[in-house]
PDB file of N, CA and C in Angstrom:
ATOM      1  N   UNK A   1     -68.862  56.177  72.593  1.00  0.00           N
ATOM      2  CA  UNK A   1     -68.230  55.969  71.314  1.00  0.00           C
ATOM      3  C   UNK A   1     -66.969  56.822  71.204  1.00  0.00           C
ATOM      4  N   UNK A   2     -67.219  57.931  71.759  1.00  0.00           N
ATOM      5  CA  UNK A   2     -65.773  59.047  71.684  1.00  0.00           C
ATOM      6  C   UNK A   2     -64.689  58.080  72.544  1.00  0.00           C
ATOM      7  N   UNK A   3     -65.429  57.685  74.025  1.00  0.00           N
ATOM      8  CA  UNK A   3     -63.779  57.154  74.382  1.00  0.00           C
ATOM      9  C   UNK A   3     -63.263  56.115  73.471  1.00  0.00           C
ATOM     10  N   UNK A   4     -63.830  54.955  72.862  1.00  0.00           N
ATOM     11  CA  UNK A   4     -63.508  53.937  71.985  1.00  0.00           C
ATOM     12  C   UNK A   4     -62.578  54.482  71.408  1.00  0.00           C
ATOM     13  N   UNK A   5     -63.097  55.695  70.643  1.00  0.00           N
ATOM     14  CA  UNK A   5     -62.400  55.683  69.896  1.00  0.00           C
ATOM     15  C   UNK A   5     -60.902  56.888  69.948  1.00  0.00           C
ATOM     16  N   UNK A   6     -61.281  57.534  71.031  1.00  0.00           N
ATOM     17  CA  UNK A   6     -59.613  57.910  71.636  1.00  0.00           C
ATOM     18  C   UNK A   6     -58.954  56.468  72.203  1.00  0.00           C
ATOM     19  N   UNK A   7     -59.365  55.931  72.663  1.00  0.00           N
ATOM     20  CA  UNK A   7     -58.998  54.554  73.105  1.00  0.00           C
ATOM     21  C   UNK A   7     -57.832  54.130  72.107  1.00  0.00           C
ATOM     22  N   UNK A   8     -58.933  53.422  70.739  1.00  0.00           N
ATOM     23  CA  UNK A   8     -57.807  53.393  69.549  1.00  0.00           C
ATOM     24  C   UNK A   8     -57.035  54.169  68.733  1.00  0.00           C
ATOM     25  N   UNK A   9     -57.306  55.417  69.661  1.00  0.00           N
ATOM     26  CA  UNK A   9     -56.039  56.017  68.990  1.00  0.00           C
ATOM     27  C   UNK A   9     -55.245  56.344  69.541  1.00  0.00           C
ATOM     28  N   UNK A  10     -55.001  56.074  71.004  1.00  0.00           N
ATOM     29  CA  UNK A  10     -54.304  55.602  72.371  1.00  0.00           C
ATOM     30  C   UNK A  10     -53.131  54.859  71.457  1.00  0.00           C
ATOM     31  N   UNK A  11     -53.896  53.783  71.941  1.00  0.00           N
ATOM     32  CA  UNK A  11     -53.182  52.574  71.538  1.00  0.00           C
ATOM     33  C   UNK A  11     -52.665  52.356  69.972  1.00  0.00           C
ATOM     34  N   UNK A  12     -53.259  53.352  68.809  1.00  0.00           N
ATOM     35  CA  UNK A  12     -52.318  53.153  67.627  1.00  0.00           C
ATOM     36  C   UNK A  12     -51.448  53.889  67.710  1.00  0.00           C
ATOM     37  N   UNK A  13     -51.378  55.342  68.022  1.00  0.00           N
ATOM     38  CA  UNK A  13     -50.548  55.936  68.672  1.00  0.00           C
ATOM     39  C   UNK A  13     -49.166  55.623  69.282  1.00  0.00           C
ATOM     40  N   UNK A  14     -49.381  55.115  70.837  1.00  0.00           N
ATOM     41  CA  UNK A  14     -48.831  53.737  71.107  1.00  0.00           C
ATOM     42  C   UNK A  14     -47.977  53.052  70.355  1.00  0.00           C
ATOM     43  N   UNK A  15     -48.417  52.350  69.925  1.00  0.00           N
ATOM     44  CA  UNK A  15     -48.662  51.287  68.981  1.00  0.00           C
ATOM     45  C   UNK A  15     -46.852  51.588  67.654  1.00  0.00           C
ATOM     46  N   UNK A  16     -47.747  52.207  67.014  1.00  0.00           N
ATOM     47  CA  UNK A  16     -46.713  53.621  66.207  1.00  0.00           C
ATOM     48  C   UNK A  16     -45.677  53.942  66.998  1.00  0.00           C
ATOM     49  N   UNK A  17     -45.824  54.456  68.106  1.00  0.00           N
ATOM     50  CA  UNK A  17     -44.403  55.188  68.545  1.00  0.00           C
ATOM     51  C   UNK A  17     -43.499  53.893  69.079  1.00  0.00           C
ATOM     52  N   UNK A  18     -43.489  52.524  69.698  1.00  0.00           N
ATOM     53  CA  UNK A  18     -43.295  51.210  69.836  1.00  0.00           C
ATOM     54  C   UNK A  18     -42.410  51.152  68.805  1.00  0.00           C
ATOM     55  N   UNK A  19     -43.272  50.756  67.693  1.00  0.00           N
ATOM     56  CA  UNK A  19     -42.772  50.405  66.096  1.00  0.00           C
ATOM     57  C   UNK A  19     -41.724  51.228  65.474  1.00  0.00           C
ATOM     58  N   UNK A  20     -42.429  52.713  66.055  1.00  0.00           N
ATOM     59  CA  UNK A  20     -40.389  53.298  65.424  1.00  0.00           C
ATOM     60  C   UNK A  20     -39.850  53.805  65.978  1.00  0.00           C
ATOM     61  N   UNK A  21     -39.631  53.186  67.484  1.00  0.00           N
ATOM     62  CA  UNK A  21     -38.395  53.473  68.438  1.00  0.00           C
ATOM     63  C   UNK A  21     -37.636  52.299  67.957  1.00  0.00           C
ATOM     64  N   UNK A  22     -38.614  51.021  68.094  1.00  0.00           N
ATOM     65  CA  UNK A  22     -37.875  49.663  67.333  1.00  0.00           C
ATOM     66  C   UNK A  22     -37.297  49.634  66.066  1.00  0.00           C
ATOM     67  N   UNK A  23     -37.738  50.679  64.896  1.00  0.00           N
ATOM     68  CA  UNK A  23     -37.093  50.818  63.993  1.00  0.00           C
ATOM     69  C   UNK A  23     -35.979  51.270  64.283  1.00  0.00           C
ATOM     70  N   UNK A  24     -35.985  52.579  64.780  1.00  0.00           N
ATOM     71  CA  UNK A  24     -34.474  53.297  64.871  1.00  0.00           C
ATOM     72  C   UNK A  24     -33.445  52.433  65.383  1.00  0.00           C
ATOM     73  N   UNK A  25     -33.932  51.326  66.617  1.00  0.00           N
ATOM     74  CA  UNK A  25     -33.255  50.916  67.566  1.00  0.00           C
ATOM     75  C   UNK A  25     -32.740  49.842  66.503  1.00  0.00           C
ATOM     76  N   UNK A  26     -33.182  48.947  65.664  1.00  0.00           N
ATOM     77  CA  UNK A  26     -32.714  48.711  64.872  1.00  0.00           C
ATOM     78  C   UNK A  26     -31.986  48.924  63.462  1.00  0.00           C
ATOM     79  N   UNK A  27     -32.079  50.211  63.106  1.00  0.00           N
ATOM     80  CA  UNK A  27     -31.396  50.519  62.306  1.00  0.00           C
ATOM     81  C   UNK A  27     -30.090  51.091  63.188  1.00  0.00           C
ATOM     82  N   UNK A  28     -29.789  51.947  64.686  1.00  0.00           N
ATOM     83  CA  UNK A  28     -28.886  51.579  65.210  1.00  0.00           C
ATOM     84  C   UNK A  28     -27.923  50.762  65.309  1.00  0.00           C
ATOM     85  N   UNK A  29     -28.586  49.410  65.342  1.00  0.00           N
ATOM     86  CA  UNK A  29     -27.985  48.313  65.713  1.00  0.00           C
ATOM     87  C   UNK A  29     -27.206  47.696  64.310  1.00  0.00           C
ATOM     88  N   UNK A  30     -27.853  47.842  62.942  1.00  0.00           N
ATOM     89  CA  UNK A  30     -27.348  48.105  61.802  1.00  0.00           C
ATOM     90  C   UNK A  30     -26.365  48.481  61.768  1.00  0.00           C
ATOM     91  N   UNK A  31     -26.617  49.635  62.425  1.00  0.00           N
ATOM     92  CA  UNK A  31     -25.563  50.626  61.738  1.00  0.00           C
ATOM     93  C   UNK A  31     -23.857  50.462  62.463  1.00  0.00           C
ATOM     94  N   UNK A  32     -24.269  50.314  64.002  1.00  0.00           N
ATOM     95  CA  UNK A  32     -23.375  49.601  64.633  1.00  0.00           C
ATOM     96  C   UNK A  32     -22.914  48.567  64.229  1.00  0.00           C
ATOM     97  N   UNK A  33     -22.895  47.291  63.818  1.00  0.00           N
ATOM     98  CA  UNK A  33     -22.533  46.172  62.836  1.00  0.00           C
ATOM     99  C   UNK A  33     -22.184  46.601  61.645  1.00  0.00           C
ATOM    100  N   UNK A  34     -22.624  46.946  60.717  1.00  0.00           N
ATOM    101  CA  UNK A  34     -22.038  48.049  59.716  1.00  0.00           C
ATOM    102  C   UNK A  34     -20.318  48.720  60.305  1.00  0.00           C
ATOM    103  N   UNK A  35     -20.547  48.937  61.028  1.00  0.00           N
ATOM    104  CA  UNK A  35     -19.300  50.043  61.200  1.00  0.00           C
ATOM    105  C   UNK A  35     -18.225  48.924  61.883  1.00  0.00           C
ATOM    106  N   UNK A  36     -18.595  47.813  62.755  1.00  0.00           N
ATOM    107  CA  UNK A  36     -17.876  46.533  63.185  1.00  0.00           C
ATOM    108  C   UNK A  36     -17.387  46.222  62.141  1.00  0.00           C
ATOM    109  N   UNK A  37     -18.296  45.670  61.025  1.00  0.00           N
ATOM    110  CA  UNK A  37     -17.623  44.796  59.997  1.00  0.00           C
ATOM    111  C   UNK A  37     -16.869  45.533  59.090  1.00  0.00           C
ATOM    112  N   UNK A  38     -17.100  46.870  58.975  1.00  0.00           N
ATOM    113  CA  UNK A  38     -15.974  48.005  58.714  1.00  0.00           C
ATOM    114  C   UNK A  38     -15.057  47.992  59.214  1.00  0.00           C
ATOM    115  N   UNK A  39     -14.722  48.022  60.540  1.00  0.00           N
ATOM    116  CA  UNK A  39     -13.813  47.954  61.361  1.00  0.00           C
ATOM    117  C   UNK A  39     -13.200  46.466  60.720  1.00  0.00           C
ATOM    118  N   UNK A  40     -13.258  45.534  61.294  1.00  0.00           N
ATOM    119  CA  UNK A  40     -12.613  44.584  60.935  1.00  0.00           C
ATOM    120  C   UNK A  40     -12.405  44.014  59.072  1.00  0.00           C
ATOM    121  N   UNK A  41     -13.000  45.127  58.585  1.00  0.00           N
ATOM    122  CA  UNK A  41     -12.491  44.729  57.126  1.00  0.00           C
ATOM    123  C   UNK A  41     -11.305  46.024  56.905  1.00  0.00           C
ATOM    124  N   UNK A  42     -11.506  46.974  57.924  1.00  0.00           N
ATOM    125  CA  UNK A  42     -10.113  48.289  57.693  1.00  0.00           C
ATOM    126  C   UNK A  42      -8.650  47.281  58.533  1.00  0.00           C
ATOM    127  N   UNK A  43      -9.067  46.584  59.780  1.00  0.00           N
ATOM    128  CA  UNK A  43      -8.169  45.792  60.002  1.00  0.00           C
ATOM    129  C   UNK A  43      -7.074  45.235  58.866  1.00  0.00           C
ATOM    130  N   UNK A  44      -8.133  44.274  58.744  1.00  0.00           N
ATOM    131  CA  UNK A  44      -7.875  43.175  57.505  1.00  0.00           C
ATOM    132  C   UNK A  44      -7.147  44.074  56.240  1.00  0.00           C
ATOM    133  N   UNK A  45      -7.701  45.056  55.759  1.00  0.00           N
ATOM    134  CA  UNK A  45      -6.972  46.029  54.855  1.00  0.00           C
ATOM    135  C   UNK A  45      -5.585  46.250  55.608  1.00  0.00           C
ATOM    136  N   UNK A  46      -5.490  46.712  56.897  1.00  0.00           N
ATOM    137  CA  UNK A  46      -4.525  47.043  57.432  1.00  0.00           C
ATOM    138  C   UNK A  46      -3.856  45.764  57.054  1.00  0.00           C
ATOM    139  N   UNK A  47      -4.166  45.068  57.415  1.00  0.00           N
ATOM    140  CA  UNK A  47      -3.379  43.463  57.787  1.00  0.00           C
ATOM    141  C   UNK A  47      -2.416  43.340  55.915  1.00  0.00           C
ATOM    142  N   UNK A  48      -3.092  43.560  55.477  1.00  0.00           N
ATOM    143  CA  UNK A  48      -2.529  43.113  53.862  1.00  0.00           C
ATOM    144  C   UNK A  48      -1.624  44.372  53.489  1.00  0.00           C
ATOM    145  N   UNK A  49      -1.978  45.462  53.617  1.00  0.00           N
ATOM    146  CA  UNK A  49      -0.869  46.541  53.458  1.00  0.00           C
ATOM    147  C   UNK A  49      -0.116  46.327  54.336  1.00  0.00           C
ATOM    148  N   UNK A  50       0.309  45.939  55.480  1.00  0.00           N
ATOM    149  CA  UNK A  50       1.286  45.444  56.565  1.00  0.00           C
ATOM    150  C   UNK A  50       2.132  44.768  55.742  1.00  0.00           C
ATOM    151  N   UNK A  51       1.109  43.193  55.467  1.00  0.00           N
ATOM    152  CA  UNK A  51       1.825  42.145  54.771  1.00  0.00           C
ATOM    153  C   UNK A  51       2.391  42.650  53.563  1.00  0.00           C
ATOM    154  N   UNK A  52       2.025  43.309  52.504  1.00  0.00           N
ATOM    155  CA  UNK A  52       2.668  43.958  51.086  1.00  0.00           C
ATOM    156  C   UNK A  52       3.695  44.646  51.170  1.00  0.00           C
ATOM    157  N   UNK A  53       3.450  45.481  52.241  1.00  0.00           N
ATOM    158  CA  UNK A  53       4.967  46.539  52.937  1.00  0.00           C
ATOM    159  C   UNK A  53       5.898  45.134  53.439  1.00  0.00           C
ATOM    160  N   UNK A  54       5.793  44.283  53.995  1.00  0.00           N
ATOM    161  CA  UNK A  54       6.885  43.573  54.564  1.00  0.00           C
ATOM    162  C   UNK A  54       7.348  42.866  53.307  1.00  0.00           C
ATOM    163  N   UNK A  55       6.528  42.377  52.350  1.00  0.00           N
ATOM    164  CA  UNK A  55       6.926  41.030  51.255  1.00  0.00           C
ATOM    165  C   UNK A  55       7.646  42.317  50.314  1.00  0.00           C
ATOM    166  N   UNK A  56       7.561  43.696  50.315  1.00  0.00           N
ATOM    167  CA  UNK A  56       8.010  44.820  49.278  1.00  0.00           C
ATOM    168  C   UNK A  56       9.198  45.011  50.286  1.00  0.00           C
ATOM    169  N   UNK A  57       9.137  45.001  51.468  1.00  0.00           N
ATOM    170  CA  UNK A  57      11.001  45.318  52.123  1.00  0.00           C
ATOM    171  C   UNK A  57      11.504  44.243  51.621  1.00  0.00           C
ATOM    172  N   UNK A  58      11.660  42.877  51.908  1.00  0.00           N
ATOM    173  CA  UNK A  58      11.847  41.777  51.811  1.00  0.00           C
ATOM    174  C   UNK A  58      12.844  41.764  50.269  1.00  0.00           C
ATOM    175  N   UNK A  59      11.599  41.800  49.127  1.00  0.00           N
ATOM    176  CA  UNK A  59      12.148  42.505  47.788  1.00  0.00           C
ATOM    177  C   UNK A  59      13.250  43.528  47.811  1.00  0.00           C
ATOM    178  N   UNK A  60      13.159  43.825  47.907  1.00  0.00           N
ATOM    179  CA  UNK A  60      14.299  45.147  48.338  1.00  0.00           C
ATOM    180  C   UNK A  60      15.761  45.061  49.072  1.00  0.00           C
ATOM    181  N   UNK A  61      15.556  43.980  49.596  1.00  0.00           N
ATOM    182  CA  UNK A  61      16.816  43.435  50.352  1.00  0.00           C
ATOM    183  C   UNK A  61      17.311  42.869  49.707  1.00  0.00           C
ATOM    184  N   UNK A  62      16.853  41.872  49.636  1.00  0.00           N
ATOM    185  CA  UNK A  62      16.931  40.945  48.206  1.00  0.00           C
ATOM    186  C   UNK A  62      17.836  41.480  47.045  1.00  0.00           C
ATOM    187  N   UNK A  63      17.060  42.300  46.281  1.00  0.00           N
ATOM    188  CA  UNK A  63      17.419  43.135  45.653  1.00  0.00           C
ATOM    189  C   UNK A  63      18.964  43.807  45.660  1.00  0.00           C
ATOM    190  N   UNK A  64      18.308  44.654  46.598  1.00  0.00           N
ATOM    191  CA  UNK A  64      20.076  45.140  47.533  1.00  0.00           C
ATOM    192  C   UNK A  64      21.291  44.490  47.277  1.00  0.00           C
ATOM    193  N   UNK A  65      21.076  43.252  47.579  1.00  0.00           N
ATOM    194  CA  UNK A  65      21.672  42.163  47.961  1.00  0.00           C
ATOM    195  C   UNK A  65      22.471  41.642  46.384  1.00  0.00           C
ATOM    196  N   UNK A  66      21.599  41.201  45.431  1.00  0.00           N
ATOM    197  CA  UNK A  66      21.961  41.072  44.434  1.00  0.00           C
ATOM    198  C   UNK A  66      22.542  42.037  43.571  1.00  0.00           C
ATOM    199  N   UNK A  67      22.465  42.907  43.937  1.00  0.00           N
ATOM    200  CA  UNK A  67      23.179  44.193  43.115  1.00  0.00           C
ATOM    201  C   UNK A  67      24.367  44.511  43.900  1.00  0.00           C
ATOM    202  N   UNK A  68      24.518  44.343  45.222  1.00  0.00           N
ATOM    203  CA  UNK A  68      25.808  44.120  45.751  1.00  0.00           C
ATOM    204  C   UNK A  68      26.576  42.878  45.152  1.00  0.00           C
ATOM    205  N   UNK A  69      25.921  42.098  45.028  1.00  0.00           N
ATOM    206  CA  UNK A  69      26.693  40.805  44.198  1.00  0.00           C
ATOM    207  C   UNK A  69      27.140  40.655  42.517  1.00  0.00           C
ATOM    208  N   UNK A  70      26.766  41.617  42.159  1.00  0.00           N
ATOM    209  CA  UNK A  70      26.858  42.097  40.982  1.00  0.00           C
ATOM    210  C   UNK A  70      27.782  43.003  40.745  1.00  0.00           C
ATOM    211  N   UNK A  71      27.931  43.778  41.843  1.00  0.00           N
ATOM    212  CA  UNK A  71      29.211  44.938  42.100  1.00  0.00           C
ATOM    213  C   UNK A  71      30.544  43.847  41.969  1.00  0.00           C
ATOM    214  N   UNK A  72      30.850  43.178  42.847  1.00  0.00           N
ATOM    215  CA  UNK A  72      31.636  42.759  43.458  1.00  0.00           C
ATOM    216  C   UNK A  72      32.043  41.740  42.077  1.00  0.00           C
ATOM    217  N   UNK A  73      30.927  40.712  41.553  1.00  0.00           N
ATOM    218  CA  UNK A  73      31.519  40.123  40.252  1.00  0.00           C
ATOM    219  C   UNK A  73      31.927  41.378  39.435  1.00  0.00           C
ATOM    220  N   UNK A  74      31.809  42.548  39.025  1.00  0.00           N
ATOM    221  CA  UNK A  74      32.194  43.183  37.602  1.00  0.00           C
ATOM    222  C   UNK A  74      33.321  44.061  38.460  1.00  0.00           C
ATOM    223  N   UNK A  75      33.693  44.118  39.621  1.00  0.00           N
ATOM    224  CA  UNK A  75      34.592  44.612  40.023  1.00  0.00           C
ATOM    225  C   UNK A  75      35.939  43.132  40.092  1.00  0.00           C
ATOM    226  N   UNK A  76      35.464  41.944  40.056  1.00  0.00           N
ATOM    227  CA  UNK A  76      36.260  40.861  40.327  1.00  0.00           C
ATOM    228  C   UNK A  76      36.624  40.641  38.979  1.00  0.00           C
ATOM    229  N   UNK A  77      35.839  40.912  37.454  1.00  0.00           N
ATOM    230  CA  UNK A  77      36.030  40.519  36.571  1.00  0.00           C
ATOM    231  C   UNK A  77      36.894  41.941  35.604  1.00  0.00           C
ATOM    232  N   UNK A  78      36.414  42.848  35.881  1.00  0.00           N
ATOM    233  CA  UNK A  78      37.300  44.091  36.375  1.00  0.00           C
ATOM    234  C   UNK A  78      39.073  43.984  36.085  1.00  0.00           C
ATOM    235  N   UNK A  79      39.033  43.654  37.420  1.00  0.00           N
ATOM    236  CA  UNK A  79      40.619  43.261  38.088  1.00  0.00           C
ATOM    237  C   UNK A  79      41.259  41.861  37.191  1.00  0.00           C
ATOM    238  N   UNK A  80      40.050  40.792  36.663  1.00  0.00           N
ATOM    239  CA  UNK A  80      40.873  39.974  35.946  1.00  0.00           C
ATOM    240  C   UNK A  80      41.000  40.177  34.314  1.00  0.00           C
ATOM    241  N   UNK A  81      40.550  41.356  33.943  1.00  0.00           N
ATOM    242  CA  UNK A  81      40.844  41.819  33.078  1.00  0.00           C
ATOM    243  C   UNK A  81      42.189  42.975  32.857  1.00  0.00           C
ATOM    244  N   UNK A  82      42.071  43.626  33.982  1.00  0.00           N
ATOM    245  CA  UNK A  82      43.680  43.998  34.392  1.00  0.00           C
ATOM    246  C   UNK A  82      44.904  43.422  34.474  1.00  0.00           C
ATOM    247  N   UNK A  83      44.721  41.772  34.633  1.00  0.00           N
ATOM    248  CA  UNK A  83      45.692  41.334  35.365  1.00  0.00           C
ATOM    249  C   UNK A  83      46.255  40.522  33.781  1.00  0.00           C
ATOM    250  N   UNK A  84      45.195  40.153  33.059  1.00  0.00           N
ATOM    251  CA  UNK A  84      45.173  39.548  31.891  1.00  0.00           C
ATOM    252  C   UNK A  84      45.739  40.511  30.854  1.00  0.00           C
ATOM    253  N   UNK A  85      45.443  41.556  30.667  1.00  0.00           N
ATOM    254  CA  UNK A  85      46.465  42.933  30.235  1.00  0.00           C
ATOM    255  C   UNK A  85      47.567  42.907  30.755  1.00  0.00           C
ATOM    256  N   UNK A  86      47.785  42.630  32.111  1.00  0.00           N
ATOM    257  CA  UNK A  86      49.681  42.655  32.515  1.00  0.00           C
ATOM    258  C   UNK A  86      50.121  41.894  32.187  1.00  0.00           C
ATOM    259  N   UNK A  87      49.768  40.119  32.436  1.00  0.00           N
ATOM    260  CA  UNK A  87      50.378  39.132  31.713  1.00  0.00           C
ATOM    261  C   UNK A  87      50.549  39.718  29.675  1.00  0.00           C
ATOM    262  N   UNK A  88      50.053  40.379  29.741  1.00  0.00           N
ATOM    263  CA  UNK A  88      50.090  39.984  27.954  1.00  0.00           C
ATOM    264  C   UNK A  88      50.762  40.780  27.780  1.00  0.00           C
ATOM    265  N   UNK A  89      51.425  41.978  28.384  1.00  0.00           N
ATOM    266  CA  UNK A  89      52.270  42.887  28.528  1.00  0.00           C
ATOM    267  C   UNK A  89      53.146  42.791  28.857  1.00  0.00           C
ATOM    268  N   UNK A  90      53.340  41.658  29.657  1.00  0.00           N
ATOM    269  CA  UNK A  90      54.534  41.149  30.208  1.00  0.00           C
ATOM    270  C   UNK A  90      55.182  40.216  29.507  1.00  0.00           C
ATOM    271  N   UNK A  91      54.565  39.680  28.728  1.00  0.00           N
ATOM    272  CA  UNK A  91      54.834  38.496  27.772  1.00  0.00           C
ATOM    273  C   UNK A  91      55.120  38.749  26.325  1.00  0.00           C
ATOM    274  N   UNK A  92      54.639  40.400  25.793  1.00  0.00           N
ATOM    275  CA  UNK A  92      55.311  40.870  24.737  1.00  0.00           C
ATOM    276  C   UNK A  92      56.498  41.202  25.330  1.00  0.00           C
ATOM    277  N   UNK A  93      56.923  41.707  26.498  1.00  0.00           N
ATOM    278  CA  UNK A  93      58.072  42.329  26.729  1.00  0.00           C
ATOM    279  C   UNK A  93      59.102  41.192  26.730  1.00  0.00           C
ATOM    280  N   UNK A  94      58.774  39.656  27.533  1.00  0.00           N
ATOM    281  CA  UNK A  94      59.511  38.807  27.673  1.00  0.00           C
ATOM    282  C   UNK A  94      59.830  38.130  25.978  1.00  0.00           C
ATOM    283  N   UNK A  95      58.886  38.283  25.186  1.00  0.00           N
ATOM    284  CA  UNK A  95      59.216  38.205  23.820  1.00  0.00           C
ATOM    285  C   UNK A  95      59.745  38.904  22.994  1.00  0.00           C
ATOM    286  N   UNK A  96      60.025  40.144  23.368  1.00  0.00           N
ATOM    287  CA  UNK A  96      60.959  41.607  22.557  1.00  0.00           C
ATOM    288  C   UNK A  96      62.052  41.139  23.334  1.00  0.00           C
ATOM    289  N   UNK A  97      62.314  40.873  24.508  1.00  0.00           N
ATOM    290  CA  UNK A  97      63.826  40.176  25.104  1.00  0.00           C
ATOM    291  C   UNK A  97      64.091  39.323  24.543  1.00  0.00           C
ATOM    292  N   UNK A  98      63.775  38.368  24.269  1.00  0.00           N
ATOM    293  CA  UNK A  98      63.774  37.181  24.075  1.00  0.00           C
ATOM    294  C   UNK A  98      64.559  37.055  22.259  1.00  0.00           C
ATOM    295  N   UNK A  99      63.796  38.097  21.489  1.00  0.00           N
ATOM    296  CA  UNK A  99      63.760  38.204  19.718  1.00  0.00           C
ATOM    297  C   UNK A  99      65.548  39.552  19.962  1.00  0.00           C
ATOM    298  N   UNK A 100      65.370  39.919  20.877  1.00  0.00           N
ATOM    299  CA  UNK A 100      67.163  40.381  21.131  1.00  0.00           C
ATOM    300  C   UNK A 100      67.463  39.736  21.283  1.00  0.00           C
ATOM    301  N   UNK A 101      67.398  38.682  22.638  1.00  0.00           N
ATOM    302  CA  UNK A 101      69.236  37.820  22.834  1.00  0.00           C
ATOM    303  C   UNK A 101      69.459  37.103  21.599  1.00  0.00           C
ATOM    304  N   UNK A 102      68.229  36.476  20.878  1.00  0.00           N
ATOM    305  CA  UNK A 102      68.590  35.503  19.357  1.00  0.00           C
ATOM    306  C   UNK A 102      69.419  37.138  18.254  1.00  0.00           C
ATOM    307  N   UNK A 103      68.704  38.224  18.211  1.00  0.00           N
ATOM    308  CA  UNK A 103      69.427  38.883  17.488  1.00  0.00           C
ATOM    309  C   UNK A 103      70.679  38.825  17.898  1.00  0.00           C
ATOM    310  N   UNK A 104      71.176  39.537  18.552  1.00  0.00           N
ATOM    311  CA  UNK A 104      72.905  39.209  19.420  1.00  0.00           C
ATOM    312  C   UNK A 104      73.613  38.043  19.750  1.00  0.00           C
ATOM    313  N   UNK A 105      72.729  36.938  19.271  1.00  0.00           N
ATOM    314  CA  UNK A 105      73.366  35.576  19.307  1.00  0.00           C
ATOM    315  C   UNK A 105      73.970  35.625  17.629  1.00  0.00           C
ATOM    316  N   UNK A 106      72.646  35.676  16.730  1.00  0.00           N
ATOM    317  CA  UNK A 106      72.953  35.239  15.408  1.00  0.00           C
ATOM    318  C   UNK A 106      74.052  35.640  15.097  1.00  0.00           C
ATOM    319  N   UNK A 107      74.082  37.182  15.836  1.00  0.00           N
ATOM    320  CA  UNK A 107      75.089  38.221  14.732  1.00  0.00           C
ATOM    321  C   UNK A 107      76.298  37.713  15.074  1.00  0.00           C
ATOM    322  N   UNK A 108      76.649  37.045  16.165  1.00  0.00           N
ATOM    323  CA  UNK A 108      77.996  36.750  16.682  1.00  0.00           C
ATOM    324  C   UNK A 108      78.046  35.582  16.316  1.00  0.00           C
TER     325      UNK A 108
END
């Protein structure tokens, strides 16, 4: 009866240590997949901050771009506001000439 029953406790023993090497070995294997699909979801994170940094340069050029174009109109509109001041300056003057020669005509 004693061996019987070292016997079954051999074998639950056994039995037991089987069952949670297979546990660990599977929670290993968990844990490994776990850290894969981590991995490829830090990728994927990577992948979209990549993509956000490029579509945010992109913006920015853009950007750049239009504010250079914006320079260049208020610097163009600028200059035709200068030029629109000389004509009108030039055209009182050609009209103060103009209100003399009739003075120096009439008087004679």
């Amino acid at each position: 009866m004693d061996n019987i029953i070292k016997r079954i406790l051999m074998i639950t023993l056994v039995g037991t240590a089987i069952v949670g090497l297979s546990a660990c070995q599977n929670t290993q294997m968990a844990s490994k997949e776990a850290v894969s699909a981590t991995g490829s979801s830090e990728q994927a994170q990577d992948d979209s901050i990549a993509a956000a940094q490029a579509s945010a340069d992109a913006a920015s050029t853009r950007a750049n771009e239009a504010f250079q174009a914006a320079q260049t109109a208020r610097r163009v509109a600028e200059r035709a506001v200068e030029m629109a001041n000389q004509n009108q300056a030039a055209l009182r003057a050609l009209n103060d000439k103009i209100d003399r020669m009739f003075e120096t005509i009439s008087r004679k």
